[in-house]
N, C-alpha and C. Protein backbone atom coordinates (compact mmCIF):
# COMPACT_ATOMS: atom_id res chain seq x y z
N UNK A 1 171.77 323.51 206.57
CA UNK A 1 172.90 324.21 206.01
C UNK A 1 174.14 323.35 206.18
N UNK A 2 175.09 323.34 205.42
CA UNK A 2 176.34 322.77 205.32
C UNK A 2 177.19 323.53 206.56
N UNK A 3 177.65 322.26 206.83
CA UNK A 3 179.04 322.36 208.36
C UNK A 3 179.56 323.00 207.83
N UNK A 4 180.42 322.63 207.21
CA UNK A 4 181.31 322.90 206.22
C UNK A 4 181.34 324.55 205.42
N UNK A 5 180.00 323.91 204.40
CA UNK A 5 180.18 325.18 203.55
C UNK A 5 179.25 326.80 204.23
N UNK A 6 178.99 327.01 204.89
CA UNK A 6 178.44 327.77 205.92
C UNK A 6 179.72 328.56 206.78
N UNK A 7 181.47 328.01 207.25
CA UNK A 7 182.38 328.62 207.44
C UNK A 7 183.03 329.77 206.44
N UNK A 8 183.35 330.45 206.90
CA UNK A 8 183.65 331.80 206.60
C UNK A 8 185.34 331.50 206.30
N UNK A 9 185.81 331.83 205.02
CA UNK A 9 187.59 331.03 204.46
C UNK A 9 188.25 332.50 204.98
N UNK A 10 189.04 332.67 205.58
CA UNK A 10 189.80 333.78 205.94
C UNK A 10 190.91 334.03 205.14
N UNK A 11 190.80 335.10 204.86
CA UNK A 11 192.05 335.54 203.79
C UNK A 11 193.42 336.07 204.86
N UNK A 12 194.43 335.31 204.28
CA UNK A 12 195.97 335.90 204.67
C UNK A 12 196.40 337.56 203.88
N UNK A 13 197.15 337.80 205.33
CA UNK A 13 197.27 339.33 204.59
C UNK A 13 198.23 339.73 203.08
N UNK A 14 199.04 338.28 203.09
CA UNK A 14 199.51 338.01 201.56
C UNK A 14 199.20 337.83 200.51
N UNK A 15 197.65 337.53 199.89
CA UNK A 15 197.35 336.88 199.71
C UNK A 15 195.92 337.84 199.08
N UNK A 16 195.63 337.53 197.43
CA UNK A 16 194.47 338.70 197.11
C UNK A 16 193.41 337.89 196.63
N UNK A 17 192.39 338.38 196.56
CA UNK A 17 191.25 337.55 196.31
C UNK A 17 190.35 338.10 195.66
N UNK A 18 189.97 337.87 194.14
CA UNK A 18 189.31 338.82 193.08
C UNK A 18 188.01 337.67 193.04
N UNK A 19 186.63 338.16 193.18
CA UNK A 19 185.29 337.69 192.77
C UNK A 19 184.58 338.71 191.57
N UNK A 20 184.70 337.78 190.78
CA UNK A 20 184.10 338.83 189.34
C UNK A 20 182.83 337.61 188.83
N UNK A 21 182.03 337.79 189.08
CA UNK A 21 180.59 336.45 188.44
C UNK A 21 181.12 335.46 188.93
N UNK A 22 180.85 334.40 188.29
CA UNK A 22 181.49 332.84 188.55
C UNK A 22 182.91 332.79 188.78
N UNK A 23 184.03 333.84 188.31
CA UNK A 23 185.06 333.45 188.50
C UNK A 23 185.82 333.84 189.49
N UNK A 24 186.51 333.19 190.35
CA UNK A 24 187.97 333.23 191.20
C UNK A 24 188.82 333.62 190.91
N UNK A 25 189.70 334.17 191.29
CA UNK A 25 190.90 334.45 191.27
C UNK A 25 192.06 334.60 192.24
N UNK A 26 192.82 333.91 192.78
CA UNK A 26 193.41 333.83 194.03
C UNK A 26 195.31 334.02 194.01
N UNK A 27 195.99 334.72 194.13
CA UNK A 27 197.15 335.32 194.25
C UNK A 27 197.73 335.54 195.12
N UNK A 28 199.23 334.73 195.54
CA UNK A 28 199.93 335.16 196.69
C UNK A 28 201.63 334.94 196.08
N UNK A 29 202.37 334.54 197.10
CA UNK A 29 203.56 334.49 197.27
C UNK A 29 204.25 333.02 196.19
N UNK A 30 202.99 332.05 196.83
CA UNK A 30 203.56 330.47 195.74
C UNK A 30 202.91 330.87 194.23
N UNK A 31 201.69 331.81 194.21
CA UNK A 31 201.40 331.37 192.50
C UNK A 31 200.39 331.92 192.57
N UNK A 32 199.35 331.86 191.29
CA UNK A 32 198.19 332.61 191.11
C UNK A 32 197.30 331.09 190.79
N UNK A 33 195.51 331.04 191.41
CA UNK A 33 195.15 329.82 191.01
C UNK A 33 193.83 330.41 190.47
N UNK A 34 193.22 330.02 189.65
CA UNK A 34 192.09 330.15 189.41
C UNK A 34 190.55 329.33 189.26
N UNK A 35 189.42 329.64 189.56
CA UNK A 35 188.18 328.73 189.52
C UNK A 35 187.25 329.38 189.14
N UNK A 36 186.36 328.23 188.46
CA UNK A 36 184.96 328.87 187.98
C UNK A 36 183.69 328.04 188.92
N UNK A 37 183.02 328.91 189.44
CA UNK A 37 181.96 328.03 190.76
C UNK A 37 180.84 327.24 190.13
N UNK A 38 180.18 326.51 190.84
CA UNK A 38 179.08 326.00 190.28
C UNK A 38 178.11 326.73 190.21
N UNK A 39 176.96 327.31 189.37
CA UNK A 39 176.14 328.40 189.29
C UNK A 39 174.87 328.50 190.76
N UNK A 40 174.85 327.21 191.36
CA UNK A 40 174.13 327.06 191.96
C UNK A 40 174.27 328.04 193.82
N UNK A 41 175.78 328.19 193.81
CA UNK A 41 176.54 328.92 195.30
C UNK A 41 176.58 330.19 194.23
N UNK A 42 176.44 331.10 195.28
CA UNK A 42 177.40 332.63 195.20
C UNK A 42 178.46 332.79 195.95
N UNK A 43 179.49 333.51 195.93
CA UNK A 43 180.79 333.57 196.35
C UNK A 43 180.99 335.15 196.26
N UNK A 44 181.09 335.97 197.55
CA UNK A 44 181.35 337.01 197.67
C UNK A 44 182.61 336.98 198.61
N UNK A 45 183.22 338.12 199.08
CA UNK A 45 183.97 338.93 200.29
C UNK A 45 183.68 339.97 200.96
N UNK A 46 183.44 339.68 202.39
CA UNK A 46 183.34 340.77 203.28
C UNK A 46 184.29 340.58 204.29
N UNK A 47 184.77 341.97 204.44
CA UNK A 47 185.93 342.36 205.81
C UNK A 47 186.92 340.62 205.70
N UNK A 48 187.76 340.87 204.31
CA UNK A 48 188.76 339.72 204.18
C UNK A 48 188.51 338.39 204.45
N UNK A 49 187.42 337.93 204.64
CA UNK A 49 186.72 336.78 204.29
C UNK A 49 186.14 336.24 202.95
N UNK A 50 186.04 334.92 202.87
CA UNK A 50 184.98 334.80 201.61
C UNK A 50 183.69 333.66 202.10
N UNK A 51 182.69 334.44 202.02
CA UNK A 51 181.78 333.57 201.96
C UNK A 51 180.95 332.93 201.03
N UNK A 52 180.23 331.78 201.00
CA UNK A 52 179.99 330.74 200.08
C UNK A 52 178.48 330.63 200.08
N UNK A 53 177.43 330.68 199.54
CA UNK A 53 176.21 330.67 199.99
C UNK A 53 175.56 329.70 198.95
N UNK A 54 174.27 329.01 199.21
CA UNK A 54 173.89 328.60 198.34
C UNK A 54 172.29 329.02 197.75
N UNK A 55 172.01 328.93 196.64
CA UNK A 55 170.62 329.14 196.48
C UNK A 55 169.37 328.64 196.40
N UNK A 56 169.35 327.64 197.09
CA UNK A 56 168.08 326.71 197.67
C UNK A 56 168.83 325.79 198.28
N UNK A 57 167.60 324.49 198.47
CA UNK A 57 167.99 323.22 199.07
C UNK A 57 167.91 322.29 198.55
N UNK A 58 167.81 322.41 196.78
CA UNK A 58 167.95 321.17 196.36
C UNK A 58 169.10 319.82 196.45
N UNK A 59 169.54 318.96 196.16
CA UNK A 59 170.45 318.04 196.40
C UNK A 59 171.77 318.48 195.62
N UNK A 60 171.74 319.33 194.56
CA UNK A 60 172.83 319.54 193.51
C UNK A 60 173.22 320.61 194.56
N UNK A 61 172.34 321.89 194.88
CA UNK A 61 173.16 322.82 195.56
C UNK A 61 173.71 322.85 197.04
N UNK A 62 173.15 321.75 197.69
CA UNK A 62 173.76 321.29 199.19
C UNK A 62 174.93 320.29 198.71
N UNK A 63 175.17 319.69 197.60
CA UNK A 63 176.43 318.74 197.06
C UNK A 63 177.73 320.18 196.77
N UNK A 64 177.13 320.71 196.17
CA UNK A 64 177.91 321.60 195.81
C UNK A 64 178.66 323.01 197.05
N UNK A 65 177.43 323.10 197.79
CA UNK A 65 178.18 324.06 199.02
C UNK A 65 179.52 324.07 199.40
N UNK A 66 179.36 322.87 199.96
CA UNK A 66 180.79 322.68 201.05
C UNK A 66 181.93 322.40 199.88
N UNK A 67 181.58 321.86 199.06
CA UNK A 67 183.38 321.64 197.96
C UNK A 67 183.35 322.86 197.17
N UNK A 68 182.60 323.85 197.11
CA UNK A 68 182.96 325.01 196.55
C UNK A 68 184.24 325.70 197.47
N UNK A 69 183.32 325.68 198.81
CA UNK A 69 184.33 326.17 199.50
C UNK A 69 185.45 325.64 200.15
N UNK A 70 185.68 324.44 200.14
CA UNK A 70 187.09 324.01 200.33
C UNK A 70 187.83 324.13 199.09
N UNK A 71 187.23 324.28 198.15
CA UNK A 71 188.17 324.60 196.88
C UNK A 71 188.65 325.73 197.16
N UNK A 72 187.66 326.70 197.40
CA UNK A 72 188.62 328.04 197.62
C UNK A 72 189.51 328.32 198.97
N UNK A 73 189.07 327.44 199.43
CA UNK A 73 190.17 327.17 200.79
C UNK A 73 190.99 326.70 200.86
N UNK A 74 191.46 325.76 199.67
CA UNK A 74 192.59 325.16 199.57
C UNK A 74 193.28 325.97 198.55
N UNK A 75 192.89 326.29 197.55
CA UNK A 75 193.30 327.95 197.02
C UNK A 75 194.26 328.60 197.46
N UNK A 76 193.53 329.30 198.47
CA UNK A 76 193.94 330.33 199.74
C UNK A 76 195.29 329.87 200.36
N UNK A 77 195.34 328.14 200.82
CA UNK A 77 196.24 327.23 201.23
C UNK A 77 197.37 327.53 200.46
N UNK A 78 197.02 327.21 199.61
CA UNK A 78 198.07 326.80 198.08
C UNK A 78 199.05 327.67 197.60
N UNK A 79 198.16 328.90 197.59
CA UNK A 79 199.22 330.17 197.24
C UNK A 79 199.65 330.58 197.86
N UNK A 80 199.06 330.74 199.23
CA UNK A 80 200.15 331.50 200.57
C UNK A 80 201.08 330.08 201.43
N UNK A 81 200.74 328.75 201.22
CA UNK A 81 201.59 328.06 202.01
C UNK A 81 202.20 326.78 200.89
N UNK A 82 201.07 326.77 200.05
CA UNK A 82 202.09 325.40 198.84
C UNK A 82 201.78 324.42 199.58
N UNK A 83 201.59 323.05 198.59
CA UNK A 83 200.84 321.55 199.06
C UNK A 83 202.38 320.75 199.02
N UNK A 84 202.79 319.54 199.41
CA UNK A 84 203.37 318.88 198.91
C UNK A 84 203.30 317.49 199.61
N UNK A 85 203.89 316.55 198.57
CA UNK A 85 203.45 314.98 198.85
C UNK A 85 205.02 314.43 198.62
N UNK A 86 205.44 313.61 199.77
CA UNK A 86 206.85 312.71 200.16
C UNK A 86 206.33 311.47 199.16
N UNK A 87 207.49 310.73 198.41
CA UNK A 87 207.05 309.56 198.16
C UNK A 87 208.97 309.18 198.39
N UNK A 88 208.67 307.64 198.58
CA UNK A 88 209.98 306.83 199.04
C UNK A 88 209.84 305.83 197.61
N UNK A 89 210.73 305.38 197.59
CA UNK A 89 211.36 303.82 196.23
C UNK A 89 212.50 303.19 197.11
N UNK A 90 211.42 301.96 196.99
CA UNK A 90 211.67 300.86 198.35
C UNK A 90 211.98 299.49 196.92
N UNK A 91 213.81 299.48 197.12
CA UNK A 91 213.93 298.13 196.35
C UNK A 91 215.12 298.29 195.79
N UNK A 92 215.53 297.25 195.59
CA UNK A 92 217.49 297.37 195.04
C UNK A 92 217.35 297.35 193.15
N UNK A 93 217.79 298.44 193.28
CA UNK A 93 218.68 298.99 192.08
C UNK A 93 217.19 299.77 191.62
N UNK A 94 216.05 299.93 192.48
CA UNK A 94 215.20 301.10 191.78
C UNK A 94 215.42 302.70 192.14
N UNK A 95 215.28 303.46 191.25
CA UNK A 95 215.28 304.47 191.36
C UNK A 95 214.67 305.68 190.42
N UNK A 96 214.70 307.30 190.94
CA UNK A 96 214.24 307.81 189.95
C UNK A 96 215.40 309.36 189.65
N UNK A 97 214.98 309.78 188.13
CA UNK A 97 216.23 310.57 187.94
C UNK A 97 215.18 311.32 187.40
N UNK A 98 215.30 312.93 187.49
CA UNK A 98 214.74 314.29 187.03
C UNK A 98 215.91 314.39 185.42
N UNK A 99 214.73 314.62 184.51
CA UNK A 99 215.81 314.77 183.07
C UNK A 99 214.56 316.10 182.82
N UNK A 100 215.67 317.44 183.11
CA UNK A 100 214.73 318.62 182.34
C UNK A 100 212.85 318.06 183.40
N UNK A 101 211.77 318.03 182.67
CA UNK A 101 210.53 318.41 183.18
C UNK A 101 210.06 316.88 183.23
N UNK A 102 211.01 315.76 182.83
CA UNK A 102 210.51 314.43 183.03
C UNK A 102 210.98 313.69 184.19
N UNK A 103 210.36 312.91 185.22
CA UNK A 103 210.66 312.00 185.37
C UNK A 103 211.04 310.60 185.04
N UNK A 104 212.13 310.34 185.20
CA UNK A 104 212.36 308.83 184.78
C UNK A 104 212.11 307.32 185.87
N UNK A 105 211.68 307.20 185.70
CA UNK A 105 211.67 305.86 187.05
C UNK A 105 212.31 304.59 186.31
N UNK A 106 213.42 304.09 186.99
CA UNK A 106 213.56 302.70 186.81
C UNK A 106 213.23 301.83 188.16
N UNK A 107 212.37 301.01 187.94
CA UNK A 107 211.36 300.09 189.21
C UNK A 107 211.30 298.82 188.89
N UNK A 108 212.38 298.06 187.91
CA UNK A 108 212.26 296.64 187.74
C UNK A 108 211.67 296.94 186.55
N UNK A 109 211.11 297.31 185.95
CA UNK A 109 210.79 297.05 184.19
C UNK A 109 212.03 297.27 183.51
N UNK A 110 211.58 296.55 182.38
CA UNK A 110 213.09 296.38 180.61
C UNK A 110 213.06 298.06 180.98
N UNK A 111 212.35 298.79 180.98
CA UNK A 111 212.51 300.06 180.36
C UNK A 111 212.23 301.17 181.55
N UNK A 112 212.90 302.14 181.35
CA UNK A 112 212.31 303.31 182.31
C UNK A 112 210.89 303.97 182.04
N UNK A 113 209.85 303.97 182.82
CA UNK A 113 208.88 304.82 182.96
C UNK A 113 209.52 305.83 183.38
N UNK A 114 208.59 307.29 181.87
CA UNK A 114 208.94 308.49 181.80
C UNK A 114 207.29 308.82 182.45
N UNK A 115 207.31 310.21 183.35
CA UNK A 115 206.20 310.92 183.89
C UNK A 115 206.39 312.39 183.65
N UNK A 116 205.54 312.84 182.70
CA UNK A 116 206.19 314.45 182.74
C UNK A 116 205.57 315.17 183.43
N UNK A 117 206.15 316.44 184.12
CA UNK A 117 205.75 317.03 185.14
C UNK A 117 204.96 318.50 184.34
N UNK A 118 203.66 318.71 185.45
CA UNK A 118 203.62 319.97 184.68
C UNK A 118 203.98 321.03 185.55
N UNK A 119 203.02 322.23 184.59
CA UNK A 119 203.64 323.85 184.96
C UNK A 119 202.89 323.57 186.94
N UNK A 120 203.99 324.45 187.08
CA UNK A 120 203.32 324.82 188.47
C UNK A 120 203.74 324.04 189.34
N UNK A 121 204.24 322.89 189.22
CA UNK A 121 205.15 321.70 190.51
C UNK A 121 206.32 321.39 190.25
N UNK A 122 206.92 321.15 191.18
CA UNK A 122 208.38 321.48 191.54
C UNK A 122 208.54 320.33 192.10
N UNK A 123 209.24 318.71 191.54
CA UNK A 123 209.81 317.86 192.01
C UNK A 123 211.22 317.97 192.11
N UNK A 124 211.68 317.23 193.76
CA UNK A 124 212.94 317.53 193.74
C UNK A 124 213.15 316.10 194.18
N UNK A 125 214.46 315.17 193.88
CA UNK A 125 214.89 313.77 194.08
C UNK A 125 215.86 314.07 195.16
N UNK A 126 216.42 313.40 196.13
CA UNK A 126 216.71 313.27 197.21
C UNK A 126 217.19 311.64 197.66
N UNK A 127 217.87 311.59 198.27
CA UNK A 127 218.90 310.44 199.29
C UNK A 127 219.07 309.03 197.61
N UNK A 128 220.26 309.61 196.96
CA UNK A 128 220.35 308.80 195.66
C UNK A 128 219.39 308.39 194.80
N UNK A 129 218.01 308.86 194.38
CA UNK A 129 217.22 309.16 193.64
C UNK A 129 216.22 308.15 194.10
N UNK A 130 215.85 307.74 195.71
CA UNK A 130 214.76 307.10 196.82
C UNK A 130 214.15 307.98 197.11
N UNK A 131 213.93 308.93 197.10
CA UNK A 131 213.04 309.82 197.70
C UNK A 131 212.77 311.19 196.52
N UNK A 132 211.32 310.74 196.57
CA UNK A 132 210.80 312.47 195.82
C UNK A 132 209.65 313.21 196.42
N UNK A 133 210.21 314.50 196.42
CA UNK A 133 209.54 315.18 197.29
C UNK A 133 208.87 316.68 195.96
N UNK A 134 206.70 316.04 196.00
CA UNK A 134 206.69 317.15 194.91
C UNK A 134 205.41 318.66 195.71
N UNK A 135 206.33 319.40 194.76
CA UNK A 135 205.93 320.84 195.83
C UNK A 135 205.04 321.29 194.60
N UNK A 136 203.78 322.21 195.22
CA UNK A 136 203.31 323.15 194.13
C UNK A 136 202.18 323.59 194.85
N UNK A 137 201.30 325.00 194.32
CA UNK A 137 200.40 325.58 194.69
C UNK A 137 198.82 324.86 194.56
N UNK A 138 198.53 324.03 193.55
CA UNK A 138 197.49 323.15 193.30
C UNK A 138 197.23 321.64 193.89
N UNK A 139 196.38 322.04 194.69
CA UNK A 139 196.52 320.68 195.38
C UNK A 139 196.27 319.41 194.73
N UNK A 140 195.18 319.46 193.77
CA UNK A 140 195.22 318.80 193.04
C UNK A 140 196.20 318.33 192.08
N UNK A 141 197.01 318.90 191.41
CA UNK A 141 197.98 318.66 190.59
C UNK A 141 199.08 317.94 190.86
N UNK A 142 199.44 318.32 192.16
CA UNK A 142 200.36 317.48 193.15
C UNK A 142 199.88 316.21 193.79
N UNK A 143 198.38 316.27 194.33
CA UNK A 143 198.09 314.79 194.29
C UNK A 143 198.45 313.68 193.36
N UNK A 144 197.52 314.41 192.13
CA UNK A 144 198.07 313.60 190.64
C UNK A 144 199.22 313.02 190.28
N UNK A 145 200.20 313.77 190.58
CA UNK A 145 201.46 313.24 190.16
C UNK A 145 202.03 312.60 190.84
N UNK A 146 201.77 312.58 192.30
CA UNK A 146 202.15 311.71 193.59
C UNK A 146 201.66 310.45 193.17
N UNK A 147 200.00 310.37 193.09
CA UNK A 147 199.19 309.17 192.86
C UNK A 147 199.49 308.42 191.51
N UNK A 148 200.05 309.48 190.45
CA UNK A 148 200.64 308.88 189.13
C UNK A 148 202.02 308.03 189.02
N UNK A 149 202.76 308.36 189.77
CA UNK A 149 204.32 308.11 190.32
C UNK A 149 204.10 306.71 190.81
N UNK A 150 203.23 306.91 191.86
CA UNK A 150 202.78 305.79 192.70
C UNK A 150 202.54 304.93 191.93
N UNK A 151 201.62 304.92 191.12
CA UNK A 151 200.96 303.67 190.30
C UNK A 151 201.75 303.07 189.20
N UNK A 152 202.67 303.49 188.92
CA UNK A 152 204.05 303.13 188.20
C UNK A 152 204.49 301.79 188.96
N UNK A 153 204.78 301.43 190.05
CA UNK A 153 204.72 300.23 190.56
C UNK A 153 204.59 300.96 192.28
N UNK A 154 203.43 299.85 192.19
CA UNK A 154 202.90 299.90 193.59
C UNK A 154 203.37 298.94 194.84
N UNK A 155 203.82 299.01 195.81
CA UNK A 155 204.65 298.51 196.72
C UNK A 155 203.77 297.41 196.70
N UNK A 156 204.57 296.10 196.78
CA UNK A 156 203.39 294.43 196.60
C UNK A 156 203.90 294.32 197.87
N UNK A 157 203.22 293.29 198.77
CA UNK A 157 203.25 292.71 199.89
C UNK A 157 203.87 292.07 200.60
N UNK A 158 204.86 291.17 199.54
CA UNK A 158 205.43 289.99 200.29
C UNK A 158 207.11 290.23 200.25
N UNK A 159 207.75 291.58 199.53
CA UNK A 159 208.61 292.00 199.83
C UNK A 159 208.96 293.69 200.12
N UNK A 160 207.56 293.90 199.72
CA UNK A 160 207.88 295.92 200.58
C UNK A 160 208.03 296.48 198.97
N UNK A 161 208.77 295.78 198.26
CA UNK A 161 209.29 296.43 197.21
C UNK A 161 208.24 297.48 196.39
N UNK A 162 208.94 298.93 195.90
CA UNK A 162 207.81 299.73 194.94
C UNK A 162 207.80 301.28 195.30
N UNK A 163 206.83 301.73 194.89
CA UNK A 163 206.64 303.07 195.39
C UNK A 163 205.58 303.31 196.63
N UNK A 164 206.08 304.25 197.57
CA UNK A 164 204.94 304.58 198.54
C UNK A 164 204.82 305.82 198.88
N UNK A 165 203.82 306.11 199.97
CA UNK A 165 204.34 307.55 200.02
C UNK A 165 205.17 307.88 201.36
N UNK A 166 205.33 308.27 202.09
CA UNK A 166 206.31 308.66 203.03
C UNK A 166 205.60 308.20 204.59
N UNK A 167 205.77 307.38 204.91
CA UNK A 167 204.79 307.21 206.29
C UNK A 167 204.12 306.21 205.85
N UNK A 168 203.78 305.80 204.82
CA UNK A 168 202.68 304.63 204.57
C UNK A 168 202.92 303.18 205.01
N UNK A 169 201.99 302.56 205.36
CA UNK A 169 202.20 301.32 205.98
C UNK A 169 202.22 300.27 205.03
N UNK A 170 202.67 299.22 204.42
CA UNK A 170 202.24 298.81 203.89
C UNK A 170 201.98 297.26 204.38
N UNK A 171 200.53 296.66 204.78
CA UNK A 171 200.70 295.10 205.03
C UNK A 171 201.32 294.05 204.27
N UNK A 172 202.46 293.44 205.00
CA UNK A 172 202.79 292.64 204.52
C UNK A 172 202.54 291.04 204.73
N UNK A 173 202.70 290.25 203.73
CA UNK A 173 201.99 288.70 203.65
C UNK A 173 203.56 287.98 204.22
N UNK A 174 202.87 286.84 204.64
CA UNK A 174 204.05 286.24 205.26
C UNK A 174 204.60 284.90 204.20
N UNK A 175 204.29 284.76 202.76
CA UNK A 175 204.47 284.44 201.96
C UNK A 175 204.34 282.55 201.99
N UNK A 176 204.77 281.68 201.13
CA UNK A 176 204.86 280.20 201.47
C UNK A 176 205.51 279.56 202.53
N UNK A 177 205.38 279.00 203.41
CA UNK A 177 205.81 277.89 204.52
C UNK A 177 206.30 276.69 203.86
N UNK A 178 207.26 276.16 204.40
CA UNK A 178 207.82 274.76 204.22
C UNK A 178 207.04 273.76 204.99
N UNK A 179 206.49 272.84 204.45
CA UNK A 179 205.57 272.29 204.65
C UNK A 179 205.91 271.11 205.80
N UNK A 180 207.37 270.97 206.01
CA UNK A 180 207.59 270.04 207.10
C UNK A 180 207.19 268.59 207.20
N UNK A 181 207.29 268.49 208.50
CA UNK A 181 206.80 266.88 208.94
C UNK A 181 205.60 266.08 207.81
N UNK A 182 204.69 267.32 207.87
CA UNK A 182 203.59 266.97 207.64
C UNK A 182 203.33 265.90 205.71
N UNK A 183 204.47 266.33 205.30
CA UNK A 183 204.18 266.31 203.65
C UNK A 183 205.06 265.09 203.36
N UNK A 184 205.43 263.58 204.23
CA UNK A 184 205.83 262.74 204.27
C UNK A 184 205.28 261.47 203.21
């Protein structure tokens, strides 16, 4: 049996939880999320729990156990507490500006990279348009746009410069040496 999918997801008292066939339905305070399961798990509730079960032991339905139920656990997460991802813009004269539901990034290209945001996340720009901080109920969605932002220019090595996310390390190269004595 799965570590994992074998735990019992506890429901917050904020927080409602509709099982109708395959589909989810999850509702709180940040938003409403919804999922359809893999046919292979059942997904019920007892006494404000949800449990996840599967129906044999083939390889598809032990793959499927445990990410059924962190899906609905991050769900659960999402609507009663909201995901969000820090990113920093490390470099002179880059920055980013909120226009209406787009992001704009200027990062050293001729042109601004536009990123449009969707329903359900809430980017906010911060310390002269170096810092964005994006909020929303889908964890996924907010990854995306973190990891999308990001890849717009990715912090290179030998001067820091780019996008990162908040805490990230980035190794840096110690670039060309003057070759000295040696190159006589």
């Amino acid at each position: 049996m799965s570590r994992i999918g074998k735990l019992p997801v506890t429901v917050p008292a904020n927080v409602k939880v509709a099982v109708q066939g395959r589909d989810i339905r999850v509702e709180g305070p940040k938003g409403k999320l919804s999922l359809q399961h893999h046919p292979n798990v059942t997904v019920k509730m007892d006494a404000g729990k949800v449990l996840v079960q599967r129906a044999d032991d083939e390889k598809i339905s032990r793959s499927v156990h445990g990410l059924t139920r962190m899906l609905i656990a991050n769900m659960i997460k999402g609507v009663s507490d909201g995901f969000t991802a820090d990113l920093e813009i490390q470099g002179v004269g880059y920055k980013a500006e909120l226009q209406g539901k787009v992001i704009a990034l200027s990062v050293g290209y001729a042109n601004q990279i536009k990123i449009a945001v969707p329903d359900g996340v809430a980017v906010k720009i911060e310390g002269q348009g170096t810092r964005i901080n994006i909020a929303g109920a889908d964890k996924q969605m907010v990854g995306q746009l973190a990891a999308d932002i990001r890849r717009s220019r990715k912090p290179e090595p030998y001067l820091g410069k780019g996008i990162r996310y908040v805490g990230e390390v980035v190794k840096r190269k110690a670039g060309k040496q003057f070759a000295g004595a040696g190159a006589k």
